[in-house]
C-alpha atoms as a PDB file:
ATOM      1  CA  UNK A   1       0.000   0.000   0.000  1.00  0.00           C
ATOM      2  CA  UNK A   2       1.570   3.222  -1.096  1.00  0.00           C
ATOM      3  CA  UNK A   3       1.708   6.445   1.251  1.00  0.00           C
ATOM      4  CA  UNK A   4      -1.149   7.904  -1.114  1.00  0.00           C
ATOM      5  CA  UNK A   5      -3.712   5.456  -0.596  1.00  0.00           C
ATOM      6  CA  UNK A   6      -3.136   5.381   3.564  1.00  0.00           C
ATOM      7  CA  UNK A   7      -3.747   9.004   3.834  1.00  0.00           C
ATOM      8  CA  UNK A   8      -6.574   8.728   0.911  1.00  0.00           C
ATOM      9  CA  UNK A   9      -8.503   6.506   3.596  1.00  0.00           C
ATOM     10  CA  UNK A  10      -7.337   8.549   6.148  1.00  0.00           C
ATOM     11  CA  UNK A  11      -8.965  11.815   4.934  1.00  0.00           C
ATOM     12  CA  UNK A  12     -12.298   9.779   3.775  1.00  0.00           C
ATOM     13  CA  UNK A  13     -12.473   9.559   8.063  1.00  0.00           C
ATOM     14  CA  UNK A  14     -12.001  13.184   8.864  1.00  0.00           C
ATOM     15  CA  UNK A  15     -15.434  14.489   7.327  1.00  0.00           C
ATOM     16  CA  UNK A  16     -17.211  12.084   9.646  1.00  0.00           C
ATOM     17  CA  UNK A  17     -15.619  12.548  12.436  1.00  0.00           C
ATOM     18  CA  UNK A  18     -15.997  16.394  12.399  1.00  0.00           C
ATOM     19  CA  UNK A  19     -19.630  15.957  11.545  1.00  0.00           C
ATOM     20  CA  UNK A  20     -20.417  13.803  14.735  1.00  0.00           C
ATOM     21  CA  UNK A  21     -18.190  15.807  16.569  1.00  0.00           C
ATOM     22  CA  UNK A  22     -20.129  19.324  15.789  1.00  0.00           C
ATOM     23  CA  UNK A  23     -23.602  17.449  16.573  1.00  0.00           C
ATOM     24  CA  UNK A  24     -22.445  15.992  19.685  1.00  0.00           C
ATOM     25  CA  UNK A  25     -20.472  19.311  21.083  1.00  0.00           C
ATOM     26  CA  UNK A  26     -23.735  21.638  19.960  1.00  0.00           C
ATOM     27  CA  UNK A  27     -25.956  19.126  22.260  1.00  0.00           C
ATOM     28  CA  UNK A  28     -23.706  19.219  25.257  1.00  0.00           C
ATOM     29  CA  UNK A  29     -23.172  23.275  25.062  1.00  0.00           C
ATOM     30  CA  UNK A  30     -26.989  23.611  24.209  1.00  0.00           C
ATOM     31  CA  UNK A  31     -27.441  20.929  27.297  1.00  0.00           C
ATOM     32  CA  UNK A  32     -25.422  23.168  29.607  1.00  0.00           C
ATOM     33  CA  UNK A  33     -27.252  26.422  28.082  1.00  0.00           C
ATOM     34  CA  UNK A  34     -30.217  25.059  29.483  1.00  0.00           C
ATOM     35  CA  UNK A  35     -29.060  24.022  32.325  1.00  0.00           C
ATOM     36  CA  UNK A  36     -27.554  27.201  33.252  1.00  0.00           C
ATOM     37  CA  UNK A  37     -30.858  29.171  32.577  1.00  0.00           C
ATOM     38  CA  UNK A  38     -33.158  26.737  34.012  1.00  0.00           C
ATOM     39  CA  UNK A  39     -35.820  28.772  35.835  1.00  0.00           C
ATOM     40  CA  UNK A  40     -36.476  26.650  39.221  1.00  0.00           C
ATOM     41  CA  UNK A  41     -32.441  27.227  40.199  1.00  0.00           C
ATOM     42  CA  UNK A  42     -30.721  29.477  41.347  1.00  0.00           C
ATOM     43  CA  UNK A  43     -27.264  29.047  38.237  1.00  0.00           C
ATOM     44  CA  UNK A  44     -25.057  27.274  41.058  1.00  0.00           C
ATOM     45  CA  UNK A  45     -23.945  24.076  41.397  1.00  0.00           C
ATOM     46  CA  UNK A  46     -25.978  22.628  44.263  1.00  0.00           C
ATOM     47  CA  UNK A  47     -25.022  18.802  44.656  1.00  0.00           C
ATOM     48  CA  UNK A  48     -22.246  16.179  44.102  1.00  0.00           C
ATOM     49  CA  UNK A  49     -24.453  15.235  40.878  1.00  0.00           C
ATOM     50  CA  UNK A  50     -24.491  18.468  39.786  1.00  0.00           C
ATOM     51  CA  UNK A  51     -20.343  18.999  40.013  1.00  0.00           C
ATOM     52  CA  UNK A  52     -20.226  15.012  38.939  1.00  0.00           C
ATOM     53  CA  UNK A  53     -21.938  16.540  35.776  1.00  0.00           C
ATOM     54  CA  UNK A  54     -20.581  19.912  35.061  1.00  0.00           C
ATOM     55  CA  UNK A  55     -16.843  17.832  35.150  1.00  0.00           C
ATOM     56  CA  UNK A  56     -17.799  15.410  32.965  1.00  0.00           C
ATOM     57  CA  UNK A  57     -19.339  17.921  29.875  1.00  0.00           C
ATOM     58  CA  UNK A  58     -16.820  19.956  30.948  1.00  0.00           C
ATOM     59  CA  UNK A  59     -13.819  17.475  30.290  1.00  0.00           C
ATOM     60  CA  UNK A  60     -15.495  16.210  26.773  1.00  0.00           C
ATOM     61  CA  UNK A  61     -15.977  19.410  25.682  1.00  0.00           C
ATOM     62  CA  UNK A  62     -12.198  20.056  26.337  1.00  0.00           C
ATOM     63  CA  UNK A  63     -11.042  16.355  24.911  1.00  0.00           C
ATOM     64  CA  UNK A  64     -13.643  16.771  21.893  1.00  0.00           C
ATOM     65  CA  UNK A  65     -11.986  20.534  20.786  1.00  0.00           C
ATOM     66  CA  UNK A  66      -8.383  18.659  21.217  1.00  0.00           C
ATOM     67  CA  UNK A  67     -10.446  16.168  18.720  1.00  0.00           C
ATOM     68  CA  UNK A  68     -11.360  18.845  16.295  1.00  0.00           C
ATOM     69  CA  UNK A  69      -7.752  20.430  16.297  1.00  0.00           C
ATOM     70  CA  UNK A  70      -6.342  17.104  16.012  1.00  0.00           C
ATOM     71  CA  UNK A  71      -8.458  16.189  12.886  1.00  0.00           C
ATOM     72  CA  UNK A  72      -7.957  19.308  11.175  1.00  0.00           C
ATOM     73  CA  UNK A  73      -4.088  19.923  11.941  1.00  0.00           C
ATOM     74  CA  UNK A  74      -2.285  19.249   8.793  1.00  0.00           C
ATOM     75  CA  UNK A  75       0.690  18.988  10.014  1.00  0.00           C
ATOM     76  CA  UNK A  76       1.855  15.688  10.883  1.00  0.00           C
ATOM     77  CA  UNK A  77       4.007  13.300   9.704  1.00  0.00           C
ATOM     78  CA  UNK A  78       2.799  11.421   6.564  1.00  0.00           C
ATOM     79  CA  UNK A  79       5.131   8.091   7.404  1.00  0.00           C
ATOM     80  CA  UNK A  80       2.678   8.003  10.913  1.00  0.00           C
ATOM     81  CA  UNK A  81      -0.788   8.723   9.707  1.00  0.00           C
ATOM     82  CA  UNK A  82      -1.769   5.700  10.482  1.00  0.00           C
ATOM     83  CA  UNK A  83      -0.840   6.148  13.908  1.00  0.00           C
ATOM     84  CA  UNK A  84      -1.820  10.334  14.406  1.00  0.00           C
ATOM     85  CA  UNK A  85      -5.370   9.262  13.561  1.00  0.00           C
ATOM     86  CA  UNK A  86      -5.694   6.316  15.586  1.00  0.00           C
ATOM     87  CA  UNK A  87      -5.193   8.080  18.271  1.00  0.00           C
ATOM     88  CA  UNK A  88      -7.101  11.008  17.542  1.00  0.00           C
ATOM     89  CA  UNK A  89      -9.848   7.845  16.914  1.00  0.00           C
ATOM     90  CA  UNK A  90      -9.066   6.838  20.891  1.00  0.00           C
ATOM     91  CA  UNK A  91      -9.297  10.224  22.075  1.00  0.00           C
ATOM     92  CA  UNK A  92     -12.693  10.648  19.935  1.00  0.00           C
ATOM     93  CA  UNK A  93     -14.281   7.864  21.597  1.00  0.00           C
ATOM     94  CA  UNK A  94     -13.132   8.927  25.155  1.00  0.00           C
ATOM     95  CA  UNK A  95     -14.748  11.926  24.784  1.00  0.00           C
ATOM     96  CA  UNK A  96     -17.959  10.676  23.189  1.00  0.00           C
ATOM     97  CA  UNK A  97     -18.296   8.257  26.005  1.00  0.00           C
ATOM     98  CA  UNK A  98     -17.624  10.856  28.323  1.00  0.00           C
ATOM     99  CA  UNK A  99     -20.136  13.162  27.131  1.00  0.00           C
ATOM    100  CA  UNK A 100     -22.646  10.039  27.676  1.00  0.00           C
ATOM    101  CA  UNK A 101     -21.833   9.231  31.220  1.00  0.00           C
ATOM    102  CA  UNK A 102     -22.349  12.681  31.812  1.00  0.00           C
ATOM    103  CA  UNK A 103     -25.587  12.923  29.973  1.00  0.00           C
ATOM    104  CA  UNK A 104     -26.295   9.469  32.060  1.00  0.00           C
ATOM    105  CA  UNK A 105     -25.766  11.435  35.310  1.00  0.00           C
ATOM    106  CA  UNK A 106     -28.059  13.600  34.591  1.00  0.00           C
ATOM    107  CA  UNK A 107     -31.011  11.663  33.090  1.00  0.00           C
ATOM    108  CA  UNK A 108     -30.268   9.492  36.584  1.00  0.00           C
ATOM    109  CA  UNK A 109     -29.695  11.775  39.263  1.00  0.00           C
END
């Protein structure tokens, strides 16, 4: 397999990734909008839920712009595409599930 082909199927990834990324980042910050305007509270963090969850979207929201700049950098070694983008794939999934078990939280508690 020739250097052109690897990062051919590399860059067929990106667009997807940065799509799912955009949906699942505008949910969490329109999540915490809400949250922060919600009219029965009074905007502070109250509870160990409450921190529990503001860490969490907090932290993906953090890991899932490292995503972002990670996908579209362009500068990177060619010879370790491969590699870059499999860890950028880790660090995707780390934040999706974190967003989750965050969103978990506070469907549960």
């Amino acid at each position: 397999m020739s250097d052109d082909t690897s990062l051919q199927d590399i860059k067929d990834f990106r667009q997807p990734m940065v799509t799912s990324l955009g949906i699942v980042l505008g949910f969490l910050l329109n999540f915490l909008g809400q949250w922060a305007i919600d009219d029965g509270q009074d905007h502070t963090v109250q509870s160990w839920a409450d921190w529990i969850i503001l860490i969490t979207f907090v932290a993906a929201i953090v890991l899932m712009l490292h995503v972002l700049y990670r996908l579209l950098n362009n500068r990177y070694d060619t010879a370790t595409a491969g590699h870059y983008y499999q860890q950028t794939f880790q660090r995707y999934m780390a934040a999706i599930c974190l967003a989750f078990a965050g969103v978990a939280v506070a469907l549960l508690f």
